[in-house]
C-alpha atoms as a PDB file:
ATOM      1  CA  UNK A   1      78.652 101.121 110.254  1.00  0.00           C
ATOM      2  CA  UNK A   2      75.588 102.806 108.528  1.00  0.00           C
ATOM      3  CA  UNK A   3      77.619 105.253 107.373  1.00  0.00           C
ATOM      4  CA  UNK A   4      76.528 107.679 103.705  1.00  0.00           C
ATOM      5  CA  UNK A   5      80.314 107.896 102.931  1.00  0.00           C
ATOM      6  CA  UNK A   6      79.941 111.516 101.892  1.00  0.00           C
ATOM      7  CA  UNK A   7      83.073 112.727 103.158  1.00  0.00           C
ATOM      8  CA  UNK A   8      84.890 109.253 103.971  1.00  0.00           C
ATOM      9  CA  UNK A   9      84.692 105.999 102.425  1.00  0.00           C
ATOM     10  CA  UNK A  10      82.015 103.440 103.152  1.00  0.00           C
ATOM     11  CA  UNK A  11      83.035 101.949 106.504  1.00  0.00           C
ATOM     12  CA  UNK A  12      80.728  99.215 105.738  1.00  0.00           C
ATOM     13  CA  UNK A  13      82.770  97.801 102.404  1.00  0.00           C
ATOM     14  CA  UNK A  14      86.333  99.737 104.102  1.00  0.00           C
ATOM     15  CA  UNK A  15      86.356  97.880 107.115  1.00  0.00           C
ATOM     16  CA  UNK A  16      84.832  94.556 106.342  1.00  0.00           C
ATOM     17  CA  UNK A  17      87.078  91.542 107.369  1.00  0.00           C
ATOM     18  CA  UNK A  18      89.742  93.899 108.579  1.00  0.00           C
ATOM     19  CA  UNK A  19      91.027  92.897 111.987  1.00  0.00           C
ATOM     20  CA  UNK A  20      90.657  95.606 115.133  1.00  0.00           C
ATOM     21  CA  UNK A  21      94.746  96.664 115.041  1.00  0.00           C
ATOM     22  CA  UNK A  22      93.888  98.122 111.642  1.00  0.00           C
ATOM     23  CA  UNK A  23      90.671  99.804 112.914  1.00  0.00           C
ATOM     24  CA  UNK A  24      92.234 101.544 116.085  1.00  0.00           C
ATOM     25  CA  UNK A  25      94.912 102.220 113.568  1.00  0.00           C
ATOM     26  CA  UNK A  26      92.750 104.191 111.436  1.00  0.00           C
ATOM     27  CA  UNK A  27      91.318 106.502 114.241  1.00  0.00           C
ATOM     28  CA  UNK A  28      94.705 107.341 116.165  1.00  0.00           C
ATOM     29  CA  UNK A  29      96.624 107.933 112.674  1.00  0.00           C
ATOM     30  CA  UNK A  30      93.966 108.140 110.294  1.00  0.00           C
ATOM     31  CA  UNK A  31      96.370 109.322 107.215  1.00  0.00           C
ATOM     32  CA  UNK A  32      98.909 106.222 107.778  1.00  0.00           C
ATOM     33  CA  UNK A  33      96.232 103.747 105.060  1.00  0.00           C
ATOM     34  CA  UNK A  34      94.329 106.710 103.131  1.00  0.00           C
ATOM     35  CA  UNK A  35      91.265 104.592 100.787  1.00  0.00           C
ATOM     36  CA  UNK A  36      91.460 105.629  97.318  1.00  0.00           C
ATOM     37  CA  UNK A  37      90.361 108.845  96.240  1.00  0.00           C
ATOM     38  CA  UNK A  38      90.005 110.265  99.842  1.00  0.00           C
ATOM     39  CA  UNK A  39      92.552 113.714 100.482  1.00  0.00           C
ATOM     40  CA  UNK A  40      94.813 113.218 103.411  1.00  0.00           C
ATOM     41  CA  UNK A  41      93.709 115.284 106.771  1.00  0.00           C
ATOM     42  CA  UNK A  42      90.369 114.799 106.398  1.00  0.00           C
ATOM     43  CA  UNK A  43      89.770 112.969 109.804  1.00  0.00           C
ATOM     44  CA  UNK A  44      90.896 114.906 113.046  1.00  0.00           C
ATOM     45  CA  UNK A  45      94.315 113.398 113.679  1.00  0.00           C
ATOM     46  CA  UNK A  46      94.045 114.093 117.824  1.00  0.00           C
ATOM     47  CA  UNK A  47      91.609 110.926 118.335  1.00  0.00           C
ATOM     48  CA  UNK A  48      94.367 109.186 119.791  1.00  0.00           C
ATOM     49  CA  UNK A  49      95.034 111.982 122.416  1.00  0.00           C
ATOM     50  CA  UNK A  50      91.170 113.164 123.058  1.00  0.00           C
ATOM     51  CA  UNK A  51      89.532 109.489 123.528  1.00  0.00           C
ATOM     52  CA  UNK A  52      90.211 107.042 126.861  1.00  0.00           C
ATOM     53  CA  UNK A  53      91.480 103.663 126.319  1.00  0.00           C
ATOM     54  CA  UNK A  54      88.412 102.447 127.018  1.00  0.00           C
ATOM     55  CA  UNK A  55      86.408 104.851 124.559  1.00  0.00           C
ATOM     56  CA  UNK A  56      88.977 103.791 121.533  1.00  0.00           C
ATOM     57  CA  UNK A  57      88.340 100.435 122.545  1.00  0.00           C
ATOM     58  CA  UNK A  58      84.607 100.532 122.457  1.00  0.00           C
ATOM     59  CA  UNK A  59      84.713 102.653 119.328  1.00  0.00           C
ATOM     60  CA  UNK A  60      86.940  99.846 117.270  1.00  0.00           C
ATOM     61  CA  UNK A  61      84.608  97.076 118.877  1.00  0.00           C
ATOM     62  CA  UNK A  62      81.636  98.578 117.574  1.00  0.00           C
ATOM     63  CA  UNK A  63      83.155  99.492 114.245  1.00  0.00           C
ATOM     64  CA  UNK A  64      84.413  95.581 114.142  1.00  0.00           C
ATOM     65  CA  UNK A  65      80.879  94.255 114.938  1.00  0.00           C
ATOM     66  CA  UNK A  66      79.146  96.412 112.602  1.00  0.00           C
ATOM     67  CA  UNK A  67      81.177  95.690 109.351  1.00  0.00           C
ATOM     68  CA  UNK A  68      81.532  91.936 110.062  1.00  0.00           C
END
């Protein structure tokens, strides 16, 4: 995902192989599968509430496609 993984974990090596239920998992309850050494609450936990179907969709698609 081209990400620096200064205040996450490298979505690149954190979401590689993993299928798109885990992915939309990780934006609409993003302390459920914390990666090691990461504090809880760091990601807005509202993503769930403030993105469309379609925009959670299209945001797991292109997180799939860029870490496959």
């Amino acid at each position: 995902a081209g990400t620096s993984a200064t205040t996450g974990p490298d979505l690149d090596g954190a979401l590689q192989g993993k299928p798109t239920s885990f992915i939309e998992e990780s934006i609409v309850d993003p302390n459920k599968d914390i990666a090691k050494g990461f504090p809880p609450d760091v990601m807005p936990q509202n993503f769930g509430d403030t993105l469309s179907p379609e925009e959670l969709k299209a945001l797991v698609d292109y997180l799939a496609d860029s870490t496959s």
